[in-house]
Every structure is written in C-alpha cells, then in structure tokens.
Protein backbone atom coordinates (compact mmCIF):
# COMPACT_ATOMS: atom_id res chain seq x y z
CA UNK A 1 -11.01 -59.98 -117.15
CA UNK A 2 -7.57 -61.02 -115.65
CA UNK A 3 -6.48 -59.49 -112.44
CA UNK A 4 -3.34 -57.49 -112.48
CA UNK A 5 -2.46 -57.87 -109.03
CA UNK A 6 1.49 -57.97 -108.43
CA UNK A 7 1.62 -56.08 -112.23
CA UNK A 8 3.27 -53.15 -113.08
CA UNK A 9 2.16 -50.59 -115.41
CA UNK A 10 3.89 -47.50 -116.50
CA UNK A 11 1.11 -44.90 -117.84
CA UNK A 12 2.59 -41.71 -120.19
CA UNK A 13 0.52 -39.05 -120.10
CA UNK A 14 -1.74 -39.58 -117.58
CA UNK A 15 -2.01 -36.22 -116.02
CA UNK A 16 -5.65 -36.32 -118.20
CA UNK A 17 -7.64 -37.83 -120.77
CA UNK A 18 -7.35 -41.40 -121.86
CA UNK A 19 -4.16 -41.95 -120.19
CA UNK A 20 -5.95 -40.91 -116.86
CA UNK A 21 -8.70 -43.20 -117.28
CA UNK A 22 -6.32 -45.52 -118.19
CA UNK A 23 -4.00 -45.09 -114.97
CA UNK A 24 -7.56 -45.53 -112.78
CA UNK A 25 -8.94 -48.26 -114.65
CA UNK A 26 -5.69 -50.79 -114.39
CA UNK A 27 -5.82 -49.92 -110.90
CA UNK A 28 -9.01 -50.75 -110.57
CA UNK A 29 -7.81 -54.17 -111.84
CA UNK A 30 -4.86 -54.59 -109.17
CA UNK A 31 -2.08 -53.13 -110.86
CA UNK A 32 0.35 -51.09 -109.09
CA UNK A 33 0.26 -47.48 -111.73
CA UNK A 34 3.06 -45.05 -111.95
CA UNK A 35 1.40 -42.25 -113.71
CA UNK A 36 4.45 -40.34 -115.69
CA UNK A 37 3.24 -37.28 -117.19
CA UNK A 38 5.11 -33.07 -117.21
CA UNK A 39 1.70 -31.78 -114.93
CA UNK A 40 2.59 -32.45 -111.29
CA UNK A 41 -0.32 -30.92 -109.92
CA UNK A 42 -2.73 -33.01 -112.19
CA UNK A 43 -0.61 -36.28 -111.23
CA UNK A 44 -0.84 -35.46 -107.31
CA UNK A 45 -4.33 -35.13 -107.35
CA UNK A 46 -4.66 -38.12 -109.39
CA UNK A 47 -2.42 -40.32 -107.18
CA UNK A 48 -4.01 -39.05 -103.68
CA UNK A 49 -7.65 -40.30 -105.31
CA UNK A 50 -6.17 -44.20 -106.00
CA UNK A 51 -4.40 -46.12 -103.47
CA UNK A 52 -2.11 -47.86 -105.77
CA UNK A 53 -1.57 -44.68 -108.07
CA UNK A 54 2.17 -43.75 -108.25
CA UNK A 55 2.69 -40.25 -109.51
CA UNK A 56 6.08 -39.44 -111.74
CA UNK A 57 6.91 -35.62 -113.43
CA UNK A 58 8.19 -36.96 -116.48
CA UNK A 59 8.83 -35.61 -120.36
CA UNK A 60 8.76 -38.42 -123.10
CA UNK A 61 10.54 -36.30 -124.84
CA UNK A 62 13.22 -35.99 -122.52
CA UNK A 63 15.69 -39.20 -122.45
CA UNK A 64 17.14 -38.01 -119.27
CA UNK A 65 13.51 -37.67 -117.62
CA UNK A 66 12.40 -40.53 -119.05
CA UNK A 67 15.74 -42.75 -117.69
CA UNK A 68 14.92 -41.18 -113.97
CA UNK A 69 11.39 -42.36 -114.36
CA UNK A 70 12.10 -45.71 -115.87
CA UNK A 71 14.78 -46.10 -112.90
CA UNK A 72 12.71 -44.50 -110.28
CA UNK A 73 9.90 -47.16 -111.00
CA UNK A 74 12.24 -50.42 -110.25
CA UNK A 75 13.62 -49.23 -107.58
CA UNK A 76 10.92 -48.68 -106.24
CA UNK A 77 8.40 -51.51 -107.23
CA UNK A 78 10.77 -53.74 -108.64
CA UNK A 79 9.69 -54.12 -111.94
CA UNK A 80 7.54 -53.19 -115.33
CA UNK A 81 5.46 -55.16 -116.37
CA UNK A 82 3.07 -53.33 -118.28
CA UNK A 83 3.96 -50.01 -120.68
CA UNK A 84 1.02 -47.92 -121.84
CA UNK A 85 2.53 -45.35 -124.83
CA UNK A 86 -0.27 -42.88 -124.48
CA UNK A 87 1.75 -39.62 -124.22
CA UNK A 88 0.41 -37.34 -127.22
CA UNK A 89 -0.49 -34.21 -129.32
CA UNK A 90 -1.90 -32.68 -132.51
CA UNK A 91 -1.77 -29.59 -133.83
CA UNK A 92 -3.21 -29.56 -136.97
CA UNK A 93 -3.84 -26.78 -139.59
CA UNK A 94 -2.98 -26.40 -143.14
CA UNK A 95 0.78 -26.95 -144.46
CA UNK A 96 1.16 -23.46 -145.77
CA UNK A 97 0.00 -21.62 -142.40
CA UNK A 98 1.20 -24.02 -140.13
CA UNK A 99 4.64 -23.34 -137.65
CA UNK A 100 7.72 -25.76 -138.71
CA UNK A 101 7.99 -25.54 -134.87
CA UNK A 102 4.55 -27.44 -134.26
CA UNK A 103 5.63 -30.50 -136.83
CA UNK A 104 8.88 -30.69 -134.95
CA UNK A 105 7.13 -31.16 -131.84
CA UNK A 106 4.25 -33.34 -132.84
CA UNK A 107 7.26 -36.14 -133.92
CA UNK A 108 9.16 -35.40 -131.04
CA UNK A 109 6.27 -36.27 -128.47
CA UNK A 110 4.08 -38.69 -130.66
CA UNK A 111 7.37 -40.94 -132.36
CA UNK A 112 10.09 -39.89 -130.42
CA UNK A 113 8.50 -39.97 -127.10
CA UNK A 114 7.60 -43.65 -127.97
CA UNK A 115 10.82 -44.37 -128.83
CA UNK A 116 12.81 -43.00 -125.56
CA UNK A 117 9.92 -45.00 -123.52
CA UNK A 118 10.01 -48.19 -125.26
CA UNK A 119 13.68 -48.12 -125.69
CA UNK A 120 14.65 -47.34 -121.30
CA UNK A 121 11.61 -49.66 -120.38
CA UNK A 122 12.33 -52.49 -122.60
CA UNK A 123 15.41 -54.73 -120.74
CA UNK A 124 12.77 -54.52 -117.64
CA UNK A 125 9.66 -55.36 -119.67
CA UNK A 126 11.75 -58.81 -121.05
CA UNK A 127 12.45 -59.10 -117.75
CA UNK A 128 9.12 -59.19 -116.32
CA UNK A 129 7.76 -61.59 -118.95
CA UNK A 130 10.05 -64.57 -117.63
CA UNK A 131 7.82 -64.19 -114.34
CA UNK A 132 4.87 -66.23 -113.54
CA UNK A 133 2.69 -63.97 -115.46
CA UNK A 134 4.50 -65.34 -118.54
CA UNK A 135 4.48 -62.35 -120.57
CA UNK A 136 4.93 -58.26 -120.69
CA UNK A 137 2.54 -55.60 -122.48
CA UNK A 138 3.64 -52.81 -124.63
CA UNK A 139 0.20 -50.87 -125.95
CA UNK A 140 1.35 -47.75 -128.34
CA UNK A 141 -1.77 -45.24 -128.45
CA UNK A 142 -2.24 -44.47 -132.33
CA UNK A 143 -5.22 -43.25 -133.67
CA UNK A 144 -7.80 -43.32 -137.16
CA UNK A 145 -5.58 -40.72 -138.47
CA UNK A 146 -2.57 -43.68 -138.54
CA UNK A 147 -5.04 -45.54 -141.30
CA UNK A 148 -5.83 -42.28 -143.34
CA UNK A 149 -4.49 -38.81 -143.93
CA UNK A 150 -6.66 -35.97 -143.98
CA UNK A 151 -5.82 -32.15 -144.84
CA UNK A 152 -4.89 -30.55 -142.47
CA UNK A 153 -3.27 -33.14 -140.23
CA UNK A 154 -1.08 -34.63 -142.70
CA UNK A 155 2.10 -34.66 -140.41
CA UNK A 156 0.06 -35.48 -137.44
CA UNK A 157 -1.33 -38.64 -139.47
CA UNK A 158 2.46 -39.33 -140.12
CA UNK A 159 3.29 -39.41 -136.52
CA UNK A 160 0.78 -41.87 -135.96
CA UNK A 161 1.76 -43.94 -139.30
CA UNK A 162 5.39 -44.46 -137.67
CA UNK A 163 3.56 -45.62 -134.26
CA UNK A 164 1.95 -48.06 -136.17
CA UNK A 165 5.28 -48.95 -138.30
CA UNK A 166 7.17 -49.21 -135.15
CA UNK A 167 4.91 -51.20 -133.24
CA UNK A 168 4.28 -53.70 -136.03
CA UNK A 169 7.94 -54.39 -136.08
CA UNK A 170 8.62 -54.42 -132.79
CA UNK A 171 5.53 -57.34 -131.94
CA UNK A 172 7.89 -59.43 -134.27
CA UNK A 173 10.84 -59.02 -132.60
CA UNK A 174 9.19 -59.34 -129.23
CA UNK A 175 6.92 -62.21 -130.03
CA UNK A 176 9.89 -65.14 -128.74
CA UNK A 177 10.59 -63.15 -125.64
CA UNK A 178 7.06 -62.88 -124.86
CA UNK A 179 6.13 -59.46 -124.40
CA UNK A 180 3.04 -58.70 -126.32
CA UNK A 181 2.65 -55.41 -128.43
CA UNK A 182 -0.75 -53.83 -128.91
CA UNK A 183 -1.64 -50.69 -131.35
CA UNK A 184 -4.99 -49.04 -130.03
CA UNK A 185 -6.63 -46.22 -132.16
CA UNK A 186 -8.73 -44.47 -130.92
CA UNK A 187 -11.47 -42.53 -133.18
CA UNK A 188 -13.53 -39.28 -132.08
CA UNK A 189 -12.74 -39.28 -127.75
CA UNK A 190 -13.84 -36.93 -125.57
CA UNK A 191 -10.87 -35.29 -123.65
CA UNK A 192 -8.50 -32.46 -123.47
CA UNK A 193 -6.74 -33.84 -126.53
CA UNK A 194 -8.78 -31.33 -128.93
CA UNK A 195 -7.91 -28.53 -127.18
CA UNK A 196 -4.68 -28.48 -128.79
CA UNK A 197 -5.92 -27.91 -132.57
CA UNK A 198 -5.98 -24.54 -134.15
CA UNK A 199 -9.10 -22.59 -133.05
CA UNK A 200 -10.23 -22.09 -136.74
CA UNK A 201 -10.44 -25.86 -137.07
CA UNK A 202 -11.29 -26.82 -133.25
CA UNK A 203 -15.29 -25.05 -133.82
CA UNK A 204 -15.11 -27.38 -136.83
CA UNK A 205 -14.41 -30.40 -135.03
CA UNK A 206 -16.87 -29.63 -131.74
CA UNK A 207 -19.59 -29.34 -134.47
CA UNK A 208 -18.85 -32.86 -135.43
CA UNK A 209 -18.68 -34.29 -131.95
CA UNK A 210 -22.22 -32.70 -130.85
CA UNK A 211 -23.74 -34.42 -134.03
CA UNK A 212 -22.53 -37.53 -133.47
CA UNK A 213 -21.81 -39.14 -129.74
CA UNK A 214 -17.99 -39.52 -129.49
CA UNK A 215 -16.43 -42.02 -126.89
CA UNK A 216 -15.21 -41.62 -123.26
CA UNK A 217 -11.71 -41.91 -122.47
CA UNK A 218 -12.76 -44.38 -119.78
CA UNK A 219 -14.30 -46.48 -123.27
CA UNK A 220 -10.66 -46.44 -124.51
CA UNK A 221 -9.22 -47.15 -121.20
CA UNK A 222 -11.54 -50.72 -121.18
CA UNK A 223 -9.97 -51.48 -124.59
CA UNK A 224 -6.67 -51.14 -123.19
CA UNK A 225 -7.09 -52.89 -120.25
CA UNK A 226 -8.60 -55.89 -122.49
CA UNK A 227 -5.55 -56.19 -124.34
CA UNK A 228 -3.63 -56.34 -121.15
CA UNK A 229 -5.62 -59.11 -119.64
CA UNK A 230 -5.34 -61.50 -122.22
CA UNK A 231 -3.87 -64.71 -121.56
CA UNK A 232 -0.31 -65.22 -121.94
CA UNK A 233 -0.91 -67.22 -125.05
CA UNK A 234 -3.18 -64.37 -126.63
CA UNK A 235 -2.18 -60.96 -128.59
CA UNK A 236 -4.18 -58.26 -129.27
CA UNK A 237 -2.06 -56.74 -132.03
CA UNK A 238 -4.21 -53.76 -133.29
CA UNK A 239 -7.26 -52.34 -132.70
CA UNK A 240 -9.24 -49.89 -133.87
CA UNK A 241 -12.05 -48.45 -132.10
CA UNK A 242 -14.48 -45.56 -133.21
CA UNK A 243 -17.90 -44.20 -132.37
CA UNK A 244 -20.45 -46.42 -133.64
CA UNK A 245 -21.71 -43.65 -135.98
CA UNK A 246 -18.27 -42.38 -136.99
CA UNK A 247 -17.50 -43.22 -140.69
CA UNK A 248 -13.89 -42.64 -141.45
C-alpha cells in the first residue's frame, strides 16, 4: 500500500471500534489522525498510545462542534486530506415498541452527522486534492443493512440507505475535482457497536456471532485504508465486506 505521509485524515468516532482501528491503522501508514469523537477520556488514551494521533471532543451531530473541529484541524495541520464518516448507532427493536426518540437520533447521528461532516470538511478536502497527492478521500461507513431491510431495524437500514444515496451522488459531483468517495459496509464486526441494541434482541444477535466468526474492526480498518491508498487515478466506490460465512 501507498504511504500517507504528509496526509491528513479526520476519523469520526474513533473513541472505539472500527473508527479506532481505523485512527491506528492510517497512522500506522504515515498519516497525521485527528481522532473526533464526544468520549475524551477514550480519545486521550488513544492519542497518548500513537505519536501522530490527534485527539478532538467532537459531536457529528453538533454543527457548531463539528465547525470547531473542522477549524481546529487546519489550523493546526494545515489541511484535510482524508475524511473517514464512521461516526454511528443502532438501536433497533420492533416499530410498535420502539421510542420515536431513538429513530430521531439514529438519523441525526448516522445521516445527519454525515452531512454536517462532509458539508464543513469539504472546501478543505477540494483543496487538498489540487496538492501533489492529486486527489482527496471521503469513505462514508454504511453497512449490509444499507442493501436490505430487516424487522426490526427498518429505520436503522434507512439511515444507512441515505449514506449510500448520498455518497453515490456526491462521487459524481466530486469525480472532476478529484476527491474520491468510498461507501464501506461492513457485515457482522466485533466492537462496541452491538451494545447499543435492545437487550431482548442483543442475546439474539451474540448467539449469531459465536456460531459464526464475525470480523475485527482492525479487518474493516485494512479495507478502509485500501481505498485510501489507491492511486490517484483509482476509486474504490463501494464495498461490501462480510464474514466469509455470513449469508445476508
């Protein structure tokens, strides 16, 4: 792969899970990571174990937050070259039992919290691409449930939908001004992702994920990093990646 030395990348919630790994792994590959998630504490300790690890409070959900971030990162590295969309939660459970409150959030951080990143970042990511790198990288974090609704997630499957929507769009618009955008959907992950779900449905899920081996969030941090390392005259416009043994 492509160093990223002299890159970089802004990280939403990397305070754990694949946006963690993520955060490590693109330093691993030279980058210089601002890690924007709401968990200080988890971002300190993250920064203080990688050098080049920059750690930013931030809500995606939050325009104001994000803006501070967004302008906190130029000032201080000069630049964004690479946007990882990774910020994200479910809450699943059946329509009819289900809190109005947890669908409002769900878009909010999943669509909306897309939106407010992409949307502050973008001026600096066009930017960036007219540098000798030759090109910027958006990657939006979707997931299986953006190719097919199942009960019981239905609006969390929407959120995802849009991310895919959006990001389809926006690699068309993008493509002249070269910055590259990549959908990566992730199937069964190990993290702290499921810890979210309602507990009558979480037992179901863990029951599924000791019968069949699910992925590392450091696996979906590689697949990230690949799209990001292409060269300047390759996109990696969607990709979806489950456990080999996963079926839907």
């Amino acid at each position: 792969m492509a160093s990223l030395k002299g890159c970089v990348a802004v990280v939403t919630g990397a305070s754990s899970g694949i946006g963690e790994a993520t955060a490590r792994d693109l330093a691993a590959r030279g980058a210089t990571v601002v890690a924007a998630a709401r968990r200080a504490d988890r971002l300190a300790s993250l920064a203080s174990s990688v050098a080049n690890v920059h750690a930013f409070e931030c809500d995606v959900t939050d325009v104001s937050s994000v803006q501070n971030m967004v302008d906190g990162t130029v000032a201080q590295f000069g630049r964004i070259d690479i946007l990882v969309n990774n910020a994200g939660i479910g809450l699943t459970g059946p329509a009819v039992q289900v809190e109005l409150e947890d669908w409002r959030r769900m878009v909010d951080v999943n669509v909306m919290g897309v939106l407010n990143c992409t949307h502050i970042a973008l001026s600096h990511l066009i930017e960036a691409a007219k540098g000798p790198r030759g090109v910027a990288d958006i990657v939006n974090i979707s997931s299986v449930a953006g190719r097919k609704a199942l009960p019981g997630s239905s609006v969390y499957a929407a959120t995802k939908f849009a991310v895919n929507a959006f990001s389809d769009g926006l690699r068309q618009e993008l493509a002249s001004k070269h910055v590259r955008v990549s959908i990566v959907a992730p199937g069964f992950t190990k993290s702290e992702f499921i810890e979210h779900i309602r507990p009558d449905l979480l037992a179901k899920i863990r029951a599924s994920l000791e019968a069949m081996p699910a992925m590392t969030s450091e696996e979906i941090a590689e697949t990230i990093t690949f799209c990001v390392t292409r060269p300047a005259g390759v996109s990696v416009s969607d990709l979806l990646v489950r456990p080999t043994e996963q079926e839907r």
